[in-house]
Each structure stands twice: as structure tokens, then as C-alpha cells.
N, C-alpha and C. Protein backbone atom coordinates (compact mmCIF):
# COMPACT_ATOMS: atom_id res chain seq x y z
N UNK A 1 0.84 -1.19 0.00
CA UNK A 1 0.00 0.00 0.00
C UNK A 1 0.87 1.25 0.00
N UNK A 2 1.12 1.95 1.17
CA UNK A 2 2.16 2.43 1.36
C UNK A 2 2.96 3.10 2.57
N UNK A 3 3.94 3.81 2.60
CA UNK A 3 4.79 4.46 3.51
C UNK A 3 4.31 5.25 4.20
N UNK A 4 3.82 5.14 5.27
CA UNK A 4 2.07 6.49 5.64
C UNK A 4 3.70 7.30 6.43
N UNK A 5 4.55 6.79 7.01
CA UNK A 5 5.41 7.89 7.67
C UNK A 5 5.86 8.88 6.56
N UNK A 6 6.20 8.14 5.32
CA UNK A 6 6.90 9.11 4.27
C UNK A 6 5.97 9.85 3.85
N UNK A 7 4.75 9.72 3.41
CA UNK A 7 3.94 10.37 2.86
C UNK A 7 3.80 11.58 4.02
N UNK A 8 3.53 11.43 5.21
CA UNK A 8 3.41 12.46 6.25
C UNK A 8 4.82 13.32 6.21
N UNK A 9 5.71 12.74 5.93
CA UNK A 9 7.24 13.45 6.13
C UNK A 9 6.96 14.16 4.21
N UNK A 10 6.57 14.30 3.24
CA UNK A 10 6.22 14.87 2.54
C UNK A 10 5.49 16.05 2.93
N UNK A 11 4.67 15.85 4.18
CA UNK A 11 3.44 16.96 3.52
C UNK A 11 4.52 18.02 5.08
N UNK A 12 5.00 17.11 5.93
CA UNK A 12 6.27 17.81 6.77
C UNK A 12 7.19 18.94 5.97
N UNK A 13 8.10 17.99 5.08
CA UNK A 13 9.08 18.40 4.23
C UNK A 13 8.23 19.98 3.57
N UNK A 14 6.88 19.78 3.15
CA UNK A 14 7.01 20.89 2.03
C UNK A 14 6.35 21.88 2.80
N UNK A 15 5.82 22.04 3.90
CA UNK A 15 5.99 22.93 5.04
C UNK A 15 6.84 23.54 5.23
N UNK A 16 7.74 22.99 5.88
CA UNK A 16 9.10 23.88 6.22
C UNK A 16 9.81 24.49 4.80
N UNK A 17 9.39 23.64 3.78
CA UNK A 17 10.27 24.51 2.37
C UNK A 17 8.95 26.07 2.10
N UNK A 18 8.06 26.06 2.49
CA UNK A 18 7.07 26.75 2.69
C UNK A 18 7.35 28.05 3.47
N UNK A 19 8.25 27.76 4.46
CA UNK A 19 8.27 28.96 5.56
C UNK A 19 9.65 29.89 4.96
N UNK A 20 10.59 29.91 3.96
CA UNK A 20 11.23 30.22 3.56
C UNK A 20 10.99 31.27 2.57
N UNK A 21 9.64 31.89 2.93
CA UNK A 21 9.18 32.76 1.95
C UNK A 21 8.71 33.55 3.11
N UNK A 22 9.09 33.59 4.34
CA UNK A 22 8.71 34.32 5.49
C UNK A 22 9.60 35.91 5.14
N UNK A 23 8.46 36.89 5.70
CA UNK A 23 8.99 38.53 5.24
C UNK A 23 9.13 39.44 6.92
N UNK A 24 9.90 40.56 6.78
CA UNK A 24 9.11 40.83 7.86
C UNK A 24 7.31 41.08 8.14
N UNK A 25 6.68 41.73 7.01
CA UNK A 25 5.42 42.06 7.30
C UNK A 25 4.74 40.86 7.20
N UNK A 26 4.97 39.63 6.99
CA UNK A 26 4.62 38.10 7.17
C UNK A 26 4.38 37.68 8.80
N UNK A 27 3.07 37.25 9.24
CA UNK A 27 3.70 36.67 10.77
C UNK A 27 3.61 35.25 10.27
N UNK A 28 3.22 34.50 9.77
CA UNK A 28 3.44 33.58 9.43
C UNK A 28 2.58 32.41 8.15
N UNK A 29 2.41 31.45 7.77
CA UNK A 29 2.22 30.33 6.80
C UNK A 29 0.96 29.51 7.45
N UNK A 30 -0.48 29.26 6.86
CA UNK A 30 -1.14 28.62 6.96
C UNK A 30 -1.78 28.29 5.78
N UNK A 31 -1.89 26.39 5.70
CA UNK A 31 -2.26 25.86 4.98
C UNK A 31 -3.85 26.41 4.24
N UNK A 32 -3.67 26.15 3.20
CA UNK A 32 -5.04 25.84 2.44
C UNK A 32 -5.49 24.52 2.74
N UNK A 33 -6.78 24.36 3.02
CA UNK A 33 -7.21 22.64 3.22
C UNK A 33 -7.93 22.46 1.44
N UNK A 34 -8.93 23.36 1.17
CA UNK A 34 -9.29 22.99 0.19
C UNK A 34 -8.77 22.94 -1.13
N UNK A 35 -6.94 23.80 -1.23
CA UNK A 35 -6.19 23.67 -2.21
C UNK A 35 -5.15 22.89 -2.09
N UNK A 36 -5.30 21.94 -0.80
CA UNK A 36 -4.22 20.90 -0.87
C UNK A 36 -4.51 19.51 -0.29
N UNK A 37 -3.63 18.80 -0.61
CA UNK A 37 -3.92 17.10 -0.74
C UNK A 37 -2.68 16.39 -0.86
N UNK A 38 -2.61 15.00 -0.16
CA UNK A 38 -1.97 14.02 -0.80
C UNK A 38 -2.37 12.92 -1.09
N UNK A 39 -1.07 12.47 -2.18
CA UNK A 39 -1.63 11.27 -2.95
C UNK A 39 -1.27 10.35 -3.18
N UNK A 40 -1.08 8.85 -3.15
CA UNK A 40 -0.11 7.71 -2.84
C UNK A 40 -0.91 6.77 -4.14
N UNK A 41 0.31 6.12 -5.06
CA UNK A 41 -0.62 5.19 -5.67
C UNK A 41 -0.14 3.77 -5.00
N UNK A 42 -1.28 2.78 -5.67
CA UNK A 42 -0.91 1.08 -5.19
C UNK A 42 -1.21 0.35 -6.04
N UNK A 43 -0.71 -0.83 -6.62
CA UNK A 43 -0.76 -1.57 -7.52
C UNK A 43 -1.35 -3.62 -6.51
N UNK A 44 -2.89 -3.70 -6.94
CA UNK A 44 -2.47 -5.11 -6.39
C UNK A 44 -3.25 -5.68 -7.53
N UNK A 45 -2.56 -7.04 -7.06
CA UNK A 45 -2.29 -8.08 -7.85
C UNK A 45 -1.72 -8.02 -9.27
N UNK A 46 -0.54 -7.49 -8.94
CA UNK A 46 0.04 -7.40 -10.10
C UNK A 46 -0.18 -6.14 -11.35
N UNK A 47 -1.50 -5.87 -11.70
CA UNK A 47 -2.09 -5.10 -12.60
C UNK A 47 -2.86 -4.48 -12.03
N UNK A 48 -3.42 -3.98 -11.45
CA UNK A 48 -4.85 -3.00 -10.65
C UNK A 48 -3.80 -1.77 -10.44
N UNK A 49 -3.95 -0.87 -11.14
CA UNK A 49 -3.15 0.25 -10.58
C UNK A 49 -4.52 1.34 -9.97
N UNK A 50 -4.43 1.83 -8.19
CA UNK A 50 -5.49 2.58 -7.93
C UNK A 50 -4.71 4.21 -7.01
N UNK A 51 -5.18 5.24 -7.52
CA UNK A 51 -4.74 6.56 -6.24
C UNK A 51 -5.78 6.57 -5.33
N UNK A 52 -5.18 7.03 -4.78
CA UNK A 52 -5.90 7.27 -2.87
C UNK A 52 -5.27 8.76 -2.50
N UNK A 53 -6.50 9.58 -2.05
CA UNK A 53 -5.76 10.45 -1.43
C UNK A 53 -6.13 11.11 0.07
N UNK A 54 -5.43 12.28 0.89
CA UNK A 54 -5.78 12.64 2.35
C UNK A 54 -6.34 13.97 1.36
N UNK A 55 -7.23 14.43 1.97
CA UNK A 55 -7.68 15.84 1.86
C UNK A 55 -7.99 16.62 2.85
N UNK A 56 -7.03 16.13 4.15
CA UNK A 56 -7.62 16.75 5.42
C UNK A 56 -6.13 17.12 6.02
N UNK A 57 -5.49 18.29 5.22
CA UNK A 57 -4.12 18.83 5.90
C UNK A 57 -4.66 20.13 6.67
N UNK A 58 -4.42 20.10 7.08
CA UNK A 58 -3.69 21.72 8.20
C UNK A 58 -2.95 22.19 9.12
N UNK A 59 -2.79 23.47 9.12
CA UNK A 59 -1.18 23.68 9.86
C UNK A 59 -0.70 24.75 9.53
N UNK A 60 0.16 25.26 10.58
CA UNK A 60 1.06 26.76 10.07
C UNK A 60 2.50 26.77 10.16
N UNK A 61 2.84 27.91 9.88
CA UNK A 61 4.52 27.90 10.25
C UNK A 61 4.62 29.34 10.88
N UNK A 62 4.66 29.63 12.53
CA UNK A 62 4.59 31.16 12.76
C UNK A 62 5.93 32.18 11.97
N UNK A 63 6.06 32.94 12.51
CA UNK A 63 7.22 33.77 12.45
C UNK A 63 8.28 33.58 12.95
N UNK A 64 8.32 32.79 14.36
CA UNK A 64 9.43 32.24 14.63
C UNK A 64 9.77 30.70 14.37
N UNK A 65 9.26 30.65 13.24
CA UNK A 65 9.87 29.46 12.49
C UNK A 65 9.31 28.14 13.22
N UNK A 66 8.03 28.10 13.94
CA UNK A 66 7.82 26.55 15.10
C UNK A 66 6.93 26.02 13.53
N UNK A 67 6.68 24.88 12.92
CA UNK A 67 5.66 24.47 12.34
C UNK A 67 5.14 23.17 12.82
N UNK A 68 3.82 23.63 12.52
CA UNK A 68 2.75 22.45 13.34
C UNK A 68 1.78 22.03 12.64
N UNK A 69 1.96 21.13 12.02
CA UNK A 69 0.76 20.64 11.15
C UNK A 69 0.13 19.14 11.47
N UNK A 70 -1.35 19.37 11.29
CA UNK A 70 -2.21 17.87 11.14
C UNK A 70 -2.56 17.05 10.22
N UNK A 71 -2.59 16.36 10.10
CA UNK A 71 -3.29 15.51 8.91
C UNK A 71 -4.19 14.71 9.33
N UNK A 72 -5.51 14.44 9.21
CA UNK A 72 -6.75 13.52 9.50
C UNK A 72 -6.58 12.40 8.42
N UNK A 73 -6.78 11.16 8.96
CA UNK A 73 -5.97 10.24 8.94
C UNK A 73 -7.19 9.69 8.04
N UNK A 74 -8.85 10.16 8.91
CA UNK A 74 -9.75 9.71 8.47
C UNK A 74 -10.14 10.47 7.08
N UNK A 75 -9.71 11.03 6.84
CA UNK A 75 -10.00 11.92 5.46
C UNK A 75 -9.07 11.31 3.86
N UNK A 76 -8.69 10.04 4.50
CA UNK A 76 -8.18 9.01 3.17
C UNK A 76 -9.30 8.58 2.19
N UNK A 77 -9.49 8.79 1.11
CA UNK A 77 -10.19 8.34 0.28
C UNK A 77 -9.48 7.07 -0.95
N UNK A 78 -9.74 5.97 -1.02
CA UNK A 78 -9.46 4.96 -1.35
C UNK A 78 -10.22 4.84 -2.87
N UNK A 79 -11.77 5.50 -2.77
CA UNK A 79 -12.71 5.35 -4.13
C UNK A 79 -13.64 3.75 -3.35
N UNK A 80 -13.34 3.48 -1.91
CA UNK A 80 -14.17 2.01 -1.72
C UNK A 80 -14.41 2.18 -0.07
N UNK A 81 -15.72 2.45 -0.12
CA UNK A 81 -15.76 2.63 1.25
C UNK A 81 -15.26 1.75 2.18
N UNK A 82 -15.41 0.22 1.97
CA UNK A 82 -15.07 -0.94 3.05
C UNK A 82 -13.03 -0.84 3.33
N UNK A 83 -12.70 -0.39 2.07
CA UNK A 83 -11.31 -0.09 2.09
C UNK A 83 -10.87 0.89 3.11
N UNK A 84 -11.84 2.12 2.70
CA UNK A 84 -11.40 3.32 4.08
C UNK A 84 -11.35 2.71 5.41
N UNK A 85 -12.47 2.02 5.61
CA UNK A 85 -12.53 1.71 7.28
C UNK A 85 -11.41 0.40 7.58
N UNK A 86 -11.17 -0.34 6.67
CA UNK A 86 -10.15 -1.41 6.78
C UNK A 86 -8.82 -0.83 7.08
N UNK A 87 -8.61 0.56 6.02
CA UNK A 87 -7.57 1.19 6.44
C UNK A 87 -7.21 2.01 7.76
N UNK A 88 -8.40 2.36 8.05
CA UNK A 88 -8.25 3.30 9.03
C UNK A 88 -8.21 2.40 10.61
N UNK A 89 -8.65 1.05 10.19
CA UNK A 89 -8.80 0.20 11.60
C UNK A 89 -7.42 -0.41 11.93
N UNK A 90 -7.17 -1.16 10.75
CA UNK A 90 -5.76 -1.98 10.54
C UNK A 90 -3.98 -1.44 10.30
N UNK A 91 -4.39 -0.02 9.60
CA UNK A 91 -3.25 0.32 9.06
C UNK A 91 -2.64 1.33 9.89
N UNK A 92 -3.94 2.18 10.07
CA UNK A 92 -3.66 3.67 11.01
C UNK A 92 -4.15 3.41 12.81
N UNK A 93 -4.50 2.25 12.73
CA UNK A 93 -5.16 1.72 13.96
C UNK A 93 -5.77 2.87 14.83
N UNK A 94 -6.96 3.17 14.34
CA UNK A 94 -8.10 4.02 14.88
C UNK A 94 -7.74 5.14 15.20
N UNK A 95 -6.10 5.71 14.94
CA UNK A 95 -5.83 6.96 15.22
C UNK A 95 -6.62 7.94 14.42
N UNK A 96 -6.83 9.27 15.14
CA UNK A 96 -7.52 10.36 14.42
C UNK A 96 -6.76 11.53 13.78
N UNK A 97 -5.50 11.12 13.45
CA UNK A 97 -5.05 12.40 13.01
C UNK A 97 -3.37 11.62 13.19
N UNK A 98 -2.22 12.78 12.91
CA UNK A 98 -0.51 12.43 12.81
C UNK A 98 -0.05 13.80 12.89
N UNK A 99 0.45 14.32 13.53
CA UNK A 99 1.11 15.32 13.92
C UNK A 99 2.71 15.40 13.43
N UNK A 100 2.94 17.01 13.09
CA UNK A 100 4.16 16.91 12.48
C UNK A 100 4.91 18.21 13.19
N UNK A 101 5.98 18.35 13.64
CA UNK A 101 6.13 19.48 14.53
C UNK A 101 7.33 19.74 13.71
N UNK A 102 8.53 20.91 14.10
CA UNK A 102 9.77 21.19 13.27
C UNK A 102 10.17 22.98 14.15
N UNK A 103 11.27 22.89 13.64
CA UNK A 103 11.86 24.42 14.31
C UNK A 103 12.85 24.80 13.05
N UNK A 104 12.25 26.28 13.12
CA UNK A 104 13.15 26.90 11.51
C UNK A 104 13.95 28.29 12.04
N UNK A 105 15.15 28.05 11.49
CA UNK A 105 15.41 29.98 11.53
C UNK A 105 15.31 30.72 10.67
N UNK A 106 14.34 30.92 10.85
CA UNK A 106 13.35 31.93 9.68
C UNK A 106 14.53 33.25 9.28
N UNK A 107 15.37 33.80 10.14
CA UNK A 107 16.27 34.80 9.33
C UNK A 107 17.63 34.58 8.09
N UNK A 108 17.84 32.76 8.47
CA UNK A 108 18.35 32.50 7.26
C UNK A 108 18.05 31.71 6.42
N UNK A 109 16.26 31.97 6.00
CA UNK A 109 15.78 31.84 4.93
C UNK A 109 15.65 32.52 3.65
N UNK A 110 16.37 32.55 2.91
CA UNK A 110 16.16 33.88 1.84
C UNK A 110 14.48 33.70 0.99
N UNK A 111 13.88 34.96 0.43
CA UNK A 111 12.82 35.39 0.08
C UNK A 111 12.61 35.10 -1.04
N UNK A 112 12.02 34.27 -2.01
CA UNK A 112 11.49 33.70 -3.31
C UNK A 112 10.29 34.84 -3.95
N UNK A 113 11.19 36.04 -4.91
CA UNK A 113 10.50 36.76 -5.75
C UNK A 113 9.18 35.97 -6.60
N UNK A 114 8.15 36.73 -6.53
CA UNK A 114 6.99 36.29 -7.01
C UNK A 114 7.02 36.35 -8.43
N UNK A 115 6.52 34.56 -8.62
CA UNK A 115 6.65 34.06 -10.16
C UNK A 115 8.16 33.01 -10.11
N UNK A 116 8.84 33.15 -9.15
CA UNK A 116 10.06 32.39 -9.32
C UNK A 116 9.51 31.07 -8.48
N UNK A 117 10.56 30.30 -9.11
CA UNK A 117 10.18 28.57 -8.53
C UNK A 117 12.07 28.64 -8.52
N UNK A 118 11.45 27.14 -7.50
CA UNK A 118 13.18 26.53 -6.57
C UNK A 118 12.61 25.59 -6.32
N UNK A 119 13.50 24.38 -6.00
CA UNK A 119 13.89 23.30 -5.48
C UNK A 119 14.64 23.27 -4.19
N UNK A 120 14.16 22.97 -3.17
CA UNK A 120 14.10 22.81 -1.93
C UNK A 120 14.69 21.35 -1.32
N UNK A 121 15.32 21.37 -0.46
CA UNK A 121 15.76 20.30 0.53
C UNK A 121 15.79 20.18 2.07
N UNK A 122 14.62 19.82 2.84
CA UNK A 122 14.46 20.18 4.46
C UNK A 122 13.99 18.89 5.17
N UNK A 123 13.76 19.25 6.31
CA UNK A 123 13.70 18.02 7.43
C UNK A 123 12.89 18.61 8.29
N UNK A 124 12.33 17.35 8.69
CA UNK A 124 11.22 17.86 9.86
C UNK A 124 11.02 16.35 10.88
N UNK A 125 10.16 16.75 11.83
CA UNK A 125 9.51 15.35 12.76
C UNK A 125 8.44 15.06 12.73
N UNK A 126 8.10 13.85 12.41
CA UNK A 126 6.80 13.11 12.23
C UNK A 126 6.39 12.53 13.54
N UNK A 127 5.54 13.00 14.60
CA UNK A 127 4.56 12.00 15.09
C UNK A 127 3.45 11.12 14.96
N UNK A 128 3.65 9.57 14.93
CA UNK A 128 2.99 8.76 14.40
C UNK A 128 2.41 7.82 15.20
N UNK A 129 1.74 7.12 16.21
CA UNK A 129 1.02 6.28 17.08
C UNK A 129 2.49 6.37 17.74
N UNK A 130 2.45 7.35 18.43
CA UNK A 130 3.39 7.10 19.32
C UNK A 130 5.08 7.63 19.11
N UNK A 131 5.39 7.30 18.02
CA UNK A 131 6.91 7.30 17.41
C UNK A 131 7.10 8.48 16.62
N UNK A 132 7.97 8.94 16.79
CA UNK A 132 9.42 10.32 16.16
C UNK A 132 9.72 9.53 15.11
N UNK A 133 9.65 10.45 13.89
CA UNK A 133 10.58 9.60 12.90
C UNK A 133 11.42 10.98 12.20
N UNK A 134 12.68 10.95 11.96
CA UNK A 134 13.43 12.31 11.45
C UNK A 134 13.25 11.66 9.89
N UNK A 135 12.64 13.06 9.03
CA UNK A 135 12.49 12.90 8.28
C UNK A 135 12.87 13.84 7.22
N UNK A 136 13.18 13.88 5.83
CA UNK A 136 14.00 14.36 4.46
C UNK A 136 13.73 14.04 3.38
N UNK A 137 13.75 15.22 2.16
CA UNK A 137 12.79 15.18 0.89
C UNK A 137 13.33 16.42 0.43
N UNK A 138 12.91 15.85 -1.02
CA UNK A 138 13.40 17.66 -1.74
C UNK A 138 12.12 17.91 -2.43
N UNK A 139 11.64 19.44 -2.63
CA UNK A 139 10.35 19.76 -2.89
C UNK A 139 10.85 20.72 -3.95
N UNK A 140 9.52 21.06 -5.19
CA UNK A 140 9.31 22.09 -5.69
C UNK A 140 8.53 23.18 -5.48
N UNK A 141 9.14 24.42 -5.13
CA UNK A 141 8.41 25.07 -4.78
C UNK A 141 8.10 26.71 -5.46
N UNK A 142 6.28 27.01 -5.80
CA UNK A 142 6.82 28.10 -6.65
C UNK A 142 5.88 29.47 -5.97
N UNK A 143 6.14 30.93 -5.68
CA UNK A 143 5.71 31.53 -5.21
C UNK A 143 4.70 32.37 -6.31
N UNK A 144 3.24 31.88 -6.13
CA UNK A 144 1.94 32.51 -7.01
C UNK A 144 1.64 34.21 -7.10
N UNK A 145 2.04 34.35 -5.31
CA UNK A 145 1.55 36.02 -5.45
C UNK A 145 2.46 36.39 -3.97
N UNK A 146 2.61 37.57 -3.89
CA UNK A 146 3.12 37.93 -2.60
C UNK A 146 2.13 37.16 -0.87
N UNK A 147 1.45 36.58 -0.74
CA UNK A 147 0.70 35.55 -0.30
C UNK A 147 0.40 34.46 -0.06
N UNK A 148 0.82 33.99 -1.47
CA UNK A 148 0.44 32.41 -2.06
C UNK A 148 1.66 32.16 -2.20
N UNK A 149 1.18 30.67 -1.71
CA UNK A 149 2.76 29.68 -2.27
C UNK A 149 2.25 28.46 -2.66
N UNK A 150 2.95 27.97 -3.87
CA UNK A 150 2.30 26.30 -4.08
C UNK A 150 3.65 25.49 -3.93
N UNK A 151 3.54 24.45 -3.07
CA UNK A 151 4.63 23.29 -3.32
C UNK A 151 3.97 22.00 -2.61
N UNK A 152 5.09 21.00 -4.31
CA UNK A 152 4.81 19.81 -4.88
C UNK A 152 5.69 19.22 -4.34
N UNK A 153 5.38 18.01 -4.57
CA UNK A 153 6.94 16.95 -4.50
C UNK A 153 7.87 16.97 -5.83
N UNK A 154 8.76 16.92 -5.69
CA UNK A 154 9.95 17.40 -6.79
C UNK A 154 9.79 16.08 -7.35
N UNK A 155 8.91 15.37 -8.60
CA UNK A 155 8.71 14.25 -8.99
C UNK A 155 8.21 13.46 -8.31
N UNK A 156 8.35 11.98 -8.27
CA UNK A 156 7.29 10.93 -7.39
C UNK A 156 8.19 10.56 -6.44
N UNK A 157 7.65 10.26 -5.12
CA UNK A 157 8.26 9.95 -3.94
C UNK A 157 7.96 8.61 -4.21
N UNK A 158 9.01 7.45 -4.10
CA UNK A 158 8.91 6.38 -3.98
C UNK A 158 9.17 5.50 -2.89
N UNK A 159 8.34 4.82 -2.23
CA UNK A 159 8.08 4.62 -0.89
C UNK A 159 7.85 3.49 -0.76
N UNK A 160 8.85 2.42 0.19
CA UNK A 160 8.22 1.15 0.47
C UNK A 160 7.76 1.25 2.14
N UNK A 161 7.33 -0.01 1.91
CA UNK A 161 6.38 -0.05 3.81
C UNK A 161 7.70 -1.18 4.67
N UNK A 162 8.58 -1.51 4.19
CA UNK A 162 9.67 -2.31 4.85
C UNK A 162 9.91 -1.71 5.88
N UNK A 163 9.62 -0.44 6.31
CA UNK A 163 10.69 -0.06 7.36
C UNK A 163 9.58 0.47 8.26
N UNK A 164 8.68 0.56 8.42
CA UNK A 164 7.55 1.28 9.09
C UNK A 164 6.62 -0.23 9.76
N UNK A 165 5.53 0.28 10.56
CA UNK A 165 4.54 -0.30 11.55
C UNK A 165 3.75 -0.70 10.42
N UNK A 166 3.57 -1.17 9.40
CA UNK A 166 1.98 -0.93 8.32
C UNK A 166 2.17 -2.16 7.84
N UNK A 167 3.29 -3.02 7.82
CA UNK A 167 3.09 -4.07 6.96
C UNK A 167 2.06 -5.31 7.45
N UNK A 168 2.05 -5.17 8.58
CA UNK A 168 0.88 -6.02 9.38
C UNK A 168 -0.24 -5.84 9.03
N UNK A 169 -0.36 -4.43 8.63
CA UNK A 169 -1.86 -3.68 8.54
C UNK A 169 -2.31 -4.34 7.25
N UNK A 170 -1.25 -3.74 6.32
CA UNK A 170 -1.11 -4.23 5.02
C UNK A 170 -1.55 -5.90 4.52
N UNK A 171 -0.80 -6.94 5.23
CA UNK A 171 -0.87 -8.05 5.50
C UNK A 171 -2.16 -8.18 5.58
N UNK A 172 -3.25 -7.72 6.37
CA UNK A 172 -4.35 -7.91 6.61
C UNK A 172 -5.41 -7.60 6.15
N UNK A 173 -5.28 -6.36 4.83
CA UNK A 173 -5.98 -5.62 4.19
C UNK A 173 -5.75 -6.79 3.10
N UNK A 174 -4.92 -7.32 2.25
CA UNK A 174 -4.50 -8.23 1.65
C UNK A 174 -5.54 -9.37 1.59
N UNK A 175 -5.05 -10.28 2.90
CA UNK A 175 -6.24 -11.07 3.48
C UNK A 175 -7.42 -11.21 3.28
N UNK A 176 -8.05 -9.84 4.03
CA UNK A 176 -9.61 -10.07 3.71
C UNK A 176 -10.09 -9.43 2.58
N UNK A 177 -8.88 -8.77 1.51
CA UNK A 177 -9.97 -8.52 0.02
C UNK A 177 -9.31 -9.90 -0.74
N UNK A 178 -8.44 -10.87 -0.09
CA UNK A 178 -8.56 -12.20 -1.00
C UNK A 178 -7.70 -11.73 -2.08
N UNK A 179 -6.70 -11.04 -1.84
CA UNK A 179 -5.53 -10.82 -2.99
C UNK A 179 -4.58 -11.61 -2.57
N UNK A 180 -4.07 -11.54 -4.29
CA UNK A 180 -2.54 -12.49 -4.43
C UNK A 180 -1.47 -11.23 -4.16
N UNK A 181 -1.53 -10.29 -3.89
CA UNK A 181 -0.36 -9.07 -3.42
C UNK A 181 -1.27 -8.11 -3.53
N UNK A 182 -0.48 -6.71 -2.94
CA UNK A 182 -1.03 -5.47 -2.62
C UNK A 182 0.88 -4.96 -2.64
N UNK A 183 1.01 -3.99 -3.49
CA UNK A 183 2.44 -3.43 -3.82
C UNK A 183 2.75 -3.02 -2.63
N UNK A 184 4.06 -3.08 -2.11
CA UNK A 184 5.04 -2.82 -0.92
C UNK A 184 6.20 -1.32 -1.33
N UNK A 185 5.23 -1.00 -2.66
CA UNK A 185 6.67 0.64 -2.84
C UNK A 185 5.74 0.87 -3.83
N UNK A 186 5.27 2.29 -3.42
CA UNK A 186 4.31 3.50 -3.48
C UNK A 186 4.51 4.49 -4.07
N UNK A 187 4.22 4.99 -5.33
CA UNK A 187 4.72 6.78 -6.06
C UNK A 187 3.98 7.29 -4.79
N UNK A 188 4.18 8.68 -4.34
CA UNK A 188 3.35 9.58 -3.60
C UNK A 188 3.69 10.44 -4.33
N UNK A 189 2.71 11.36 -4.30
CA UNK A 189 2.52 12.91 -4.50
C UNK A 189 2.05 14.01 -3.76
N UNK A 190 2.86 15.45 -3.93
CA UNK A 190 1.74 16.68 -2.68
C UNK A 190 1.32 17.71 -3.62
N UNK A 191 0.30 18.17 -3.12
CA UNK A 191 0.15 19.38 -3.48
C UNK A 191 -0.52 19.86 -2.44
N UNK A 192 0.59 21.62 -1.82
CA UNK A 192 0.23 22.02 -0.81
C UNK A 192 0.13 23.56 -1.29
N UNK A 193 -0.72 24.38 -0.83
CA UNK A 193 -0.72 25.96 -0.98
C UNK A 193 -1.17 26.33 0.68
N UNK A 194 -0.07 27.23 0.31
CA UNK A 194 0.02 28.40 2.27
C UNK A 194 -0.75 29.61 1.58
N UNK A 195 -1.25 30.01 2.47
CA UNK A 195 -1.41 31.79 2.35
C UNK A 195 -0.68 32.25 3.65
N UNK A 196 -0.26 33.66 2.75
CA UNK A 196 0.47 34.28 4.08
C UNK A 196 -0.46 34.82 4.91
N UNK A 197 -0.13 34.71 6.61
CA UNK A 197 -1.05 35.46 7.73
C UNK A 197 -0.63 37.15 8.10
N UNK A 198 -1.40 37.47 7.46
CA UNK A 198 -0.80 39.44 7.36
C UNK A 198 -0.92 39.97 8.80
């Protein structure tokens, strides 16, 4: 299925590449929910290629650089209802949300003239049922208006579940839809837009 830490360390990562457009007359970066999303694909049994995505981000980055963002865990859309709740029981185990915290020094961030795009490289912390995970990604990021910012993932994040809590989950989602596999390495995708807080 996939890497739910990486995908969260994505929507982490392009946060903090987010706050780098901090001004003085800026106090700080809050998400758009309805102009942003992520998106993970999965391949089972071989040929079924399906996207899934979260549409439930939010979060800011103040002025002194703290960023704090949520993601609702329950706001996964699969396209199959019995899938959502399988996922959300087995994979995310009834958690309501994943928290992502981080600390920036916003004075040696330089300022991205409006209309210019960059490529970004940052780190942040993922809280996940419990567990810290330090996490790293490079993002594209392009500034729309003195306000707006949009950033993507710099191409497809490719993600296996080997190293994370999910393969059990996975294992079990497997099981009861009676598949011969469910893919173990995941494209993800973001698309995130901040507005600045005047």
C-alpha cells in the first residue's frame, strides 16, 4: 500500500520549504485545506493500478519558524468505502489524526521573488502512534503572489512499507480482500498551498 510515515514526512518536508518565503510584514504560513492534498498510488495483484488520497491537511509555520501541522488520517479516500474503514482500523489503527512538529530559523531563509520557482531540501519530525521519525525530501516550490505559495513533491516519492509499523496492517488488508499481493513501494505525491497570515 504504502509508507504512511513518508507520505506524512512529505506533507512535513514541504511545510518547512514553505516557511522560507517568510517577510518581515509576514507573521506567518497557513495551509489551504481545500487547495491541498496528498496522494499515494498502489498496484495489487500485479495489474490494478489505484490513487488514494488525504484531503484533510492543516497547519502553520509562525514567524518564529515553530511548524505544526495535522493531517486527519480519516479523510483518506481509497474510491471504496469498506477499504477506508479497513484502512483506518488496521493500518492507522483508529488513530484520528498524525502530527508533524519542526523548528526553523526563519532569518536565514532567503525570500522567493513572485513568479520564481526553486527546489528545496528540508527536514522535519513526524509523530505517528506514538513514534518520532526524522524525516528528508526535496520539494518544488513556486511563489503565485506575494501571499500564495504552491509546493509539490519534486517528482514521485517512492516509498516502500519495509521499514515502518503498516506491513501487518497491510498483510491484513490483503487477506480479507482475497488478494494475491497489494504493492510494498508506493509513487506519492503533494500538493500544498500556504497563504500568508498578514
Amino acid at each position: 500500500m504504502c509508507n504512511f510515515k513518508s507520505i506524512m514526512a512529505a506533507v512535513t518536508l514541504s511545510t518547512l520549504a514553505t516557511a522560507s518565503f517568510a517577510t518581515e510584514a509576514v507573521r506567518g504560513w497557513t495551509v489551504d485545506p481545500a487547495m491541498s492534498s496528498v496522494a499515494f498510488g498502489s498496484i495489487k495483484n500485479d495489474y490494478a493500478g489505484e490513487t488514494h488520497r488525504f484531503s484533510d491537511v492543516t497547519g502553520t509555520v509562525d514567524q518564529k519558524g515553530n511548524v505544526a501541522i495535522t493531517v486527519g488520517l480519516a479523510s483518506l479516500e481509497t474510491m471504496i468505502d469498506i477499504r477506508n474503514e479497513r484502512m483506518a482500523e488496521f493500518v492507522f489503527q483508529n488513530a484520528p489524526s498524525t502530527q508533524i512538529t519542526a523548528e526553523l530559523d526563519m532569518a536565514a531563509l532567503a525570500a522567493l521573488p513572485v513568479g520564481d520557482a526553486t527546489t528545496l531540501e528540508t527536514y522535519g519530525t513526524l509523530n505517528l502512534l506514538g513514534t518520532d521519525t526524522e524525516l528528508d525530501a526535496t520539494f518544488f516550490v513556486m511563489r503565485l503572489s506575494a501571499d500564495k505559495v504552491l509546493v509539490t513533491s519534486d517528482g514521485m516519492i517512492m516509498l516502500a512499507t519495509e521499514d515502518t509499523a503498516f506491513d501487518a496492517g497491510i498483510d491484513k488488508l490483503q487477506e480479507l480482500a482475497s488478494l494475491d499481493g497489494i504493492t510494498r513501494v508506493s509513487p506519492v505525491t503533494l500538493r500544498l498551498v500556504f497563504d500568508a497570515d498578514m
